[in-house]
C-alpha atoms as a PDB file:
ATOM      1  CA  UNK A   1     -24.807  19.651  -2.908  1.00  0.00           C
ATOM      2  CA  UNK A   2     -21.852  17.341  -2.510  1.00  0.00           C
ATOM      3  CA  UNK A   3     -19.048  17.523  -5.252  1.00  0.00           C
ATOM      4  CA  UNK A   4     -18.635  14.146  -7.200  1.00  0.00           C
ATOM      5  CA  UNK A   5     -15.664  12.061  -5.799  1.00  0.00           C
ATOM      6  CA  UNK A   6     -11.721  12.815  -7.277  1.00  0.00           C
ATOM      7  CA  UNK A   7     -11.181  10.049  -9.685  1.00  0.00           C
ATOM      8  CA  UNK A   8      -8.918   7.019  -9.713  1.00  0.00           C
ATOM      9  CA  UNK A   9      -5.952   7.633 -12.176  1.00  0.00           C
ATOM     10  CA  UNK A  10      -3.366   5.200 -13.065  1.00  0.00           C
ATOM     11  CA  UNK A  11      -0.360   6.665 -11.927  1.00  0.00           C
ATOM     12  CA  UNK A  12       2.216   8.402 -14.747  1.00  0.00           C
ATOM     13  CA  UNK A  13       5.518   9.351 -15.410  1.00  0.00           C
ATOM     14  CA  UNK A  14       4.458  12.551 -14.488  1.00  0.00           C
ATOM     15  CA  UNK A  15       2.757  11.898 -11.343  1.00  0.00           C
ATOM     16  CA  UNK A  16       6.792  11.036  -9.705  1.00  0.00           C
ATOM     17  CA  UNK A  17       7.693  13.944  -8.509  1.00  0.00           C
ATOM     18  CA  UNK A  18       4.634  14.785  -6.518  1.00  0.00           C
ATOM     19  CA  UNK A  19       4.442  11.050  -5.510  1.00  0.00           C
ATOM     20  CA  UNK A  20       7.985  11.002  -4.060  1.00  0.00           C
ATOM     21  CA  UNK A  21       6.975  14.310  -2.094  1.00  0.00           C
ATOM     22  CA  UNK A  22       3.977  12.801  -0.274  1.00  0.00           C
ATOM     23  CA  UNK A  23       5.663   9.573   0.502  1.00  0.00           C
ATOM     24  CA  UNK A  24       8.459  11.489   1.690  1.00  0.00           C
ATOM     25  CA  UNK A  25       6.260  13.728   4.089  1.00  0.00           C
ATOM     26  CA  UNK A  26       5.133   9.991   5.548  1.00  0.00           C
ATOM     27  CA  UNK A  27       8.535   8.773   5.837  1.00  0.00           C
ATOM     28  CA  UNK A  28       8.320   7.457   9.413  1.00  0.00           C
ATOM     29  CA  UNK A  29       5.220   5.376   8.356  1.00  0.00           C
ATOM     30  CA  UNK A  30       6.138   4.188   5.249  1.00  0.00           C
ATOM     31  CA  UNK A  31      10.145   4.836   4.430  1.00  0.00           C
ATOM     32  CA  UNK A  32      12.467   7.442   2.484  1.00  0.00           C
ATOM     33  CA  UNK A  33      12.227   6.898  -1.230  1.00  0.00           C
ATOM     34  CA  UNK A  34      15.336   8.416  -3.467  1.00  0.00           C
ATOM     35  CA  UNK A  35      13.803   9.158  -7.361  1.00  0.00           C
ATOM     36  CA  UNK A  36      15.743   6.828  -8.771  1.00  0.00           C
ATOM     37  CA  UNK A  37      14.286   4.036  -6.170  1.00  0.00           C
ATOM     38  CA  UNK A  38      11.160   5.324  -6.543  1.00  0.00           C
ATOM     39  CA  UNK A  39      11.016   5.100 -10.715  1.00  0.00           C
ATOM     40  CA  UNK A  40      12.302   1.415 -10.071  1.00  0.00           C
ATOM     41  CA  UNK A  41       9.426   0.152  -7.499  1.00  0.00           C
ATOM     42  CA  UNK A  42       7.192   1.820 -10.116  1.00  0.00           C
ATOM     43  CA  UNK A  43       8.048   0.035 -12.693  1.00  0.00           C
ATOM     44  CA  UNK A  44       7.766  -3.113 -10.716  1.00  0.00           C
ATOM     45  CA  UNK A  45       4.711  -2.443  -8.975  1.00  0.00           C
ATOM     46  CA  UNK A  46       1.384  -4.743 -10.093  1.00  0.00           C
ATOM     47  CA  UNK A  47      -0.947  -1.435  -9.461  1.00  0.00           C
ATOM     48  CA  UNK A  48      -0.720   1.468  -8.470  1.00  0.00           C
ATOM     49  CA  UNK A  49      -3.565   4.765  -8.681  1.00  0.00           C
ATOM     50  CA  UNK A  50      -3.437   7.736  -7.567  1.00  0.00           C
ATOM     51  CA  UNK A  51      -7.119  10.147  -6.866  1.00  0.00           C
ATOM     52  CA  UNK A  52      -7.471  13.653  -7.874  1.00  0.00           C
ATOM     53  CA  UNK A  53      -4.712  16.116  -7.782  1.00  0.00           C
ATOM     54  CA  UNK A  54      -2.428  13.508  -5.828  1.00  0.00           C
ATOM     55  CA  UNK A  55      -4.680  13.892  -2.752  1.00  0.00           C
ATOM     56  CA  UNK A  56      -3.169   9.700  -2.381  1.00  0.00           C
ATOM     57  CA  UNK A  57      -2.085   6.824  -3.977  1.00  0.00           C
ATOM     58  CA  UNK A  58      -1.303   3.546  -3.806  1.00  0.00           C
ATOM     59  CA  UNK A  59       1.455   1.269  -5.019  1.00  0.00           C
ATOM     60  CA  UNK A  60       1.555  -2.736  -4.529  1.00  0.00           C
ATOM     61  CA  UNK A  61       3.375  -5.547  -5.685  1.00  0.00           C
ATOM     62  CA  UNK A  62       2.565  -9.423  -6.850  1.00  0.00           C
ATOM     63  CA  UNK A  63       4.836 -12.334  -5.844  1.00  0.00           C
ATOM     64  CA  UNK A  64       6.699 -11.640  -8.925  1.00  0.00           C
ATOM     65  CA  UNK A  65       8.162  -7.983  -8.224  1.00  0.00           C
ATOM     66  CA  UNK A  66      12.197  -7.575  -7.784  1.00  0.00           C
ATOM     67  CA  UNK A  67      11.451  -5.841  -4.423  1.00  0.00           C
ATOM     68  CA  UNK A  68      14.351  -6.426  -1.314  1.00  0.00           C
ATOM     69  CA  UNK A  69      11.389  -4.802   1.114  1.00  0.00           C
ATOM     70  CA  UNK A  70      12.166  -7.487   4.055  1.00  0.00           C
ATOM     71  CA  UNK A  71       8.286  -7.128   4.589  1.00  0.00           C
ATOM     72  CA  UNK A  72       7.380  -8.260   0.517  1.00  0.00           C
ATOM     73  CA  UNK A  73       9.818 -10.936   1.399  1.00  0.00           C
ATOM     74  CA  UNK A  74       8.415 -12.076   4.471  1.00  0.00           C
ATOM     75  CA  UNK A  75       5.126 -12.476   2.292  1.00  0.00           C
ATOM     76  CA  UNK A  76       7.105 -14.028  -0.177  1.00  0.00           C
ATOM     77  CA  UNK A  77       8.683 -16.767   1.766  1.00  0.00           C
ATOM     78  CA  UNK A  78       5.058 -17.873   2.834  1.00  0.00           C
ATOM     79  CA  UNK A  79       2.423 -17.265  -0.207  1.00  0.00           C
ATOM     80  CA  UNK A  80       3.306 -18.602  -3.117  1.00  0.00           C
ATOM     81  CA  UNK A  81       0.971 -16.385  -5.306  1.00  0.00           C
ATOM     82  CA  UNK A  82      -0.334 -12.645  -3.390  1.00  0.00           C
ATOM     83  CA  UNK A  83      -0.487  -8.973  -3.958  1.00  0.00           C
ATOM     84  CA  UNK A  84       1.397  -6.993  -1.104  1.00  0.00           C
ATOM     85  CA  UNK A  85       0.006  -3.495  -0.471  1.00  0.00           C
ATOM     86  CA  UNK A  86       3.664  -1.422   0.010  1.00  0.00           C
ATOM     87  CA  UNK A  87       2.680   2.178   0.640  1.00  0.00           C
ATOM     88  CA  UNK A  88      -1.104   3.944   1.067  1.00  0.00           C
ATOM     89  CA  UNK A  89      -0.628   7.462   1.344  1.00  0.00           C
ATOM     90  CA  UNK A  90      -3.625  10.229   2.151  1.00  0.00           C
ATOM     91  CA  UNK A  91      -2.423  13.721   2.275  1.00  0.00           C
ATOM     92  CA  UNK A  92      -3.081  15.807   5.106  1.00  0.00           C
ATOM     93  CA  UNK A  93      -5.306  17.999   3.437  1.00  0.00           C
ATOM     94  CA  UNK A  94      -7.340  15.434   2.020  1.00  0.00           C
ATOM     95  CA  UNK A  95      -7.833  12.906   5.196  1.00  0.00           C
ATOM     96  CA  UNK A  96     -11.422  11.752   6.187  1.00  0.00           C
ATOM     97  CA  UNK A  97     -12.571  11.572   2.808  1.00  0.00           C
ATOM     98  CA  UNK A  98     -12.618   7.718   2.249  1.00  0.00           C
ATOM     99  CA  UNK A  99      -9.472   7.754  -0.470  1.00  0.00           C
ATOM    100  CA  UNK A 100      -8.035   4.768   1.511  1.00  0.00           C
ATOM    101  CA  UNK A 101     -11.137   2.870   1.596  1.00  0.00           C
ATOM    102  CA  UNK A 102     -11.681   3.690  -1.693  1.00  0.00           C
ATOM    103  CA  UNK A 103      -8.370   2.708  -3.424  1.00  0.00           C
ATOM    104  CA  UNK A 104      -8.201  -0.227  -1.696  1.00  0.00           C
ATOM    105  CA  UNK A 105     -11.712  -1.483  -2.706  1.00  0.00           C
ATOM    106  CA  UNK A 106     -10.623  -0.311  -6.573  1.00  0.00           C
ATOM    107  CA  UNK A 107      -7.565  -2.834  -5.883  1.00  0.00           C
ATOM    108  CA  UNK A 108      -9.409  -5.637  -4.623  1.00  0.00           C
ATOM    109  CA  UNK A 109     -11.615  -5.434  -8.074  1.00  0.00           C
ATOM    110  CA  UNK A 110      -8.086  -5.453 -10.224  1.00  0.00           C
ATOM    111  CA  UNK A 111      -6.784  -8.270  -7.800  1.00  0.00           C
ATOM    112  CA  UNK A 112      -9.995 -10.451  -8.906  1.00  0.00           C
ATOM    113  CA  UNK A 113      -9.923  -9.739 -12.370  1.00  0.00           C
ATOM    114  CA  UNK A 114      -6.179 -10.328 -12.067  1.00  0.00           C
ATOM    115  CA  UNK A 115      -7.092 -14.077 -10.696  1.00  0.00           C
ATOM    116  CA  UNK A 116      -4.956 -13.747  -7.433  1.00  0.00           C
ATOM    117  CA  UNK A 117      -7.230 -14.206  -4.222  1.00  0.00           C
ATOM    118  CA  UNK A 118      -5.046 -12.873  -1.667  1.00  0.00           C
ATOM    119  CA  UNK A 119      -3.871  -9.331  -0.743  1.00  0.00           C
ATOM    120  CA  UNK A 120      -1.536  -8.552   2.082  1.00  0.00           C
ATOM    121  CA  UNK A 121       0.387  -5.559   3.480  1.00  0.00           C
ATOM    122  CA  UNK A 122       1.728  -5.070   7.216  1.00  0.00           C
ATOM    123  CA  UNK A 123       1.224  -1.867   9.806  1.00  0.00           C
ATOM    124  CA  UNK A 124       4.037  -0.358  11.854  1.00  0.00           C
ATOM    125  CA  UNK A 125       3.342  -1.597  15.843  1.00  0.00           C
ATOM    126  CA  UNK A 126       6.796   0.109  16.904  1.00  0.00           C
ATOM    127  CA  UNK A 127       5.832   2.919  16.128  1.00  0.00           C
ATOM    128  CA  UNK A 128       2.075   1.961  16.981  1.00  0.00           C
ATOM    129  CA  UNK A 129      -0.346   2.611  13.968  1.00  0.00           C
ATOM    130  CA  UNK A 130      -3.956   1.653  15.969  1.00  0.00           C
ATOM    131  CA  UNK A 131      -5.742   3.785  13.223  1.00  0.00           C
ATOM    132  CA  UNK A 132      -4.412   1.941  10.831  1.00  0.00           C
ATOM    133  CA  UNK A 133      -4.551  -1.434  12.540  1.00  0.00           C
ATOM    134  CA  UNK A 134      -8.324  -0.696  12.844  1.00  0.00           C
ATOM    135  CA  UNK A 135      -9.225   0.012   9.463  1.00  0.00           C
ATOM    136  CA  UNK A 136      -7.884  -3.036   7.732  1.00  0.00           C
ATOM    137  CA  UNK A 137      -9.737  -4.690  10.556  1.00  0.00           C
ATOM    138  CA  UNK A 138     -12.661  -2.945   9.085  1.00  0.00           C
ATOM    139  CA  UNK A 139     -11.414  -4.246   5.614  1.00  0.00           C
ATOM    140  CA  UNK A 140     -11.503  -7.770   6.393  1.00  0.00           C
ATOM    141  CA  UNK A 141      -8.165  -8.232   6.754  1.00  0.00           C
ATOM    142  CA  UNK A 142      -6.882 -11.071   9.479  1.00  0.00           C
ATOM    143  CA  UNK A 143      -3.148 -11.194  11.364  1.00  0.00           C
ATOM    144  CA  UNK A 144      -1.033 -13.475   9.900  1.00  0.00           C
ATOM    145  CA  UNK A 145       2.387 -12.726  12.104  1.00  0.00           C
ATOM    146  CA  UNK A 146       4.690  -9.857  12.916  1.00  0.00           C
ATOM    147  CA  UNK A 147       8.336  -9.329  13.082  1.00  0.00           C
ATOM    148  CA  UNK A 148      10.817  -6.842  14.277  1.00  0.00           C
ATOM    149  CA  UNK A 149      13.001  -5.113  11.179  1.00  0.00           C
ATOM    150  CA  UNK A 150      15.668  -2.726  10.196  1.00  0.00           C
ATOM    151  CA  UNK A 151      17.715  -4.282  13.128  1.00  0.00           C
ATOM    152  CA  UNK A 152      15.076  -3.423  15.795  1.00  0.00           C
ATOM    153  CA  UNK A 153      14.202  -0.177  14.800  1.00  0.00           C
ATOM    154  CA  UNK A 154      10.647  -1.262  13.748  1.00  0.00           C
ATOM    155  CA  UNK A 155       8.176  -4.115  14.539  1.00  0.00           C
ATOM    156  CA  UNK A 156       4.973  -4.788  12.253  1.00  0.00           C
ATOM    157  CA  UNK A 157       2.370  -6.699  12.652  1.00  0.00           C
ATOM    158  CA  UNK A 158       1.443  -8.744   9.266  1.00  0.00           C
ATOM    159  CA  UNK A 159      -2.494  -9.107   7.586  1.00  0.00           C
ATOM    160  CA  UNK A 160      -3.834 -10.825   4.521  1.00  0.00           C
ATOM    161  CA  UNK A 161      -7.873 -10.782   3.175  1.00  0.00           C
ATOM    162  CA  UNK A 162      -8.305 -13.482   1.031  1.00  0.00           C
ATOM    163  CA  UNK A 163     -10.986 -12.810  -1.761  1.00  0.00           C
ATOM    164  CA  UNK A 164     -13.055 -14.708  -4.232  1.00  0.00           C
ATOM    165  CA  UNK A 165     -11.668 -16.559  -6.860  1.00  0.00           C
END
C-alpha cells in the first residue's frame, strides 16, 4: 500500500534554517545563500512551498520583487508582467518522487489564480543541467534565450510556459 504524498506547506520562519542548508548543499546549481540574504529573498518572494519534512521547496519571484539576480533581471528587462522560478531544490534522499513536478504544477495553479499567465526560470548549460533541461521540456516550457553570467563563469539557457488567463 503506497503512503499518501508529503504535503505542500507554505514555507515559515521556521523552515530557514533547514532551507538555507539544502540550498546550500546545491550551491553549484543554484548559488550560496548567507541567512541574512536568504530571510530577504523570502520576504520578497511571490511563493514559495516547501513538501514534507523539507524533502524540497520552491521559491519564485513576480516582476515586482527587489531581486539583483542578473537572471530575474534578464526576465525583467523583457516581460513586463511574469513569475520567475529562482531555486527548485529536491533533496537527495527524496529524488524520484515527483516533488518537482509536483510543486511546480501547485505554482502554476497560484500563478492563475494570481492572474499572471507567464512563468519563467533558466537552467545552468555551463555547467550542463540536461536533466533539468528535459523536464521543463516535459513541463511545457519553450527557450526564450541564454546568456553567459558571473563574468563567464556560467551560461544558462532561458524558458517561459505561458498559461491560461
Amino acid at each position: 500500500m503506497n503512503a499518501a504524498p508529503a504535503p505542500i506547506s507554505r514555507v515559515a520562519t521556521e523552515d530557514e534554517a533547514a532551507i538555507l542548508a539544502l540550498n546550500n548543499e546545491h550551491a553549484a546549481e543554484l548559488s550560496w545563500l548567507e541567512p541574512e540574504r536568504l530571510s530577504f529573498l523570502l520576504g520578497e518572494a511571490f511563493y514559495t512551498r516547501r513538501i514534507g519534512d523539507l524533502e524540497a521547496f520552491i521559491m519564485t519571484f513576480d516582476q515586482d520583487a527587489r531581486y539583483d539576480s542578473p537572471n530575474f533581471l534578464w526576465f525583467r528587462e523583457r516581460y513586463k508582467r511574469f513569475v520567475y522560478v529562482d531555486r527548485v531544490v529536491v533533496a537527495a534522499q527524496a529524488r524520484g518522487r515527483g516533488h518537482a513536478r509536483r510543486l511546480y504544477q501547485d505554482l502554476f495553479g497560484h500563478v492563475e489564480r494570481a492572474g499572471h499567465t507567464l512563468v519563467t526560470c533558466e537552467v545552468n548549460t555551463d555547467p550542463p543541467n540536461p536533466t533539468s533541461d528535459a523536464f521543463h521540456a516535459a513541463l511545457g516550457f519553450a527557450e526564450a534565450g541564454d546568456a553567459v553570467i558571473h563574468g563567464g563563469k556560467k551560461a544558462v539557457r532561458y524558458y517561459f510556459r505561458s498559461l491560461q488567463a
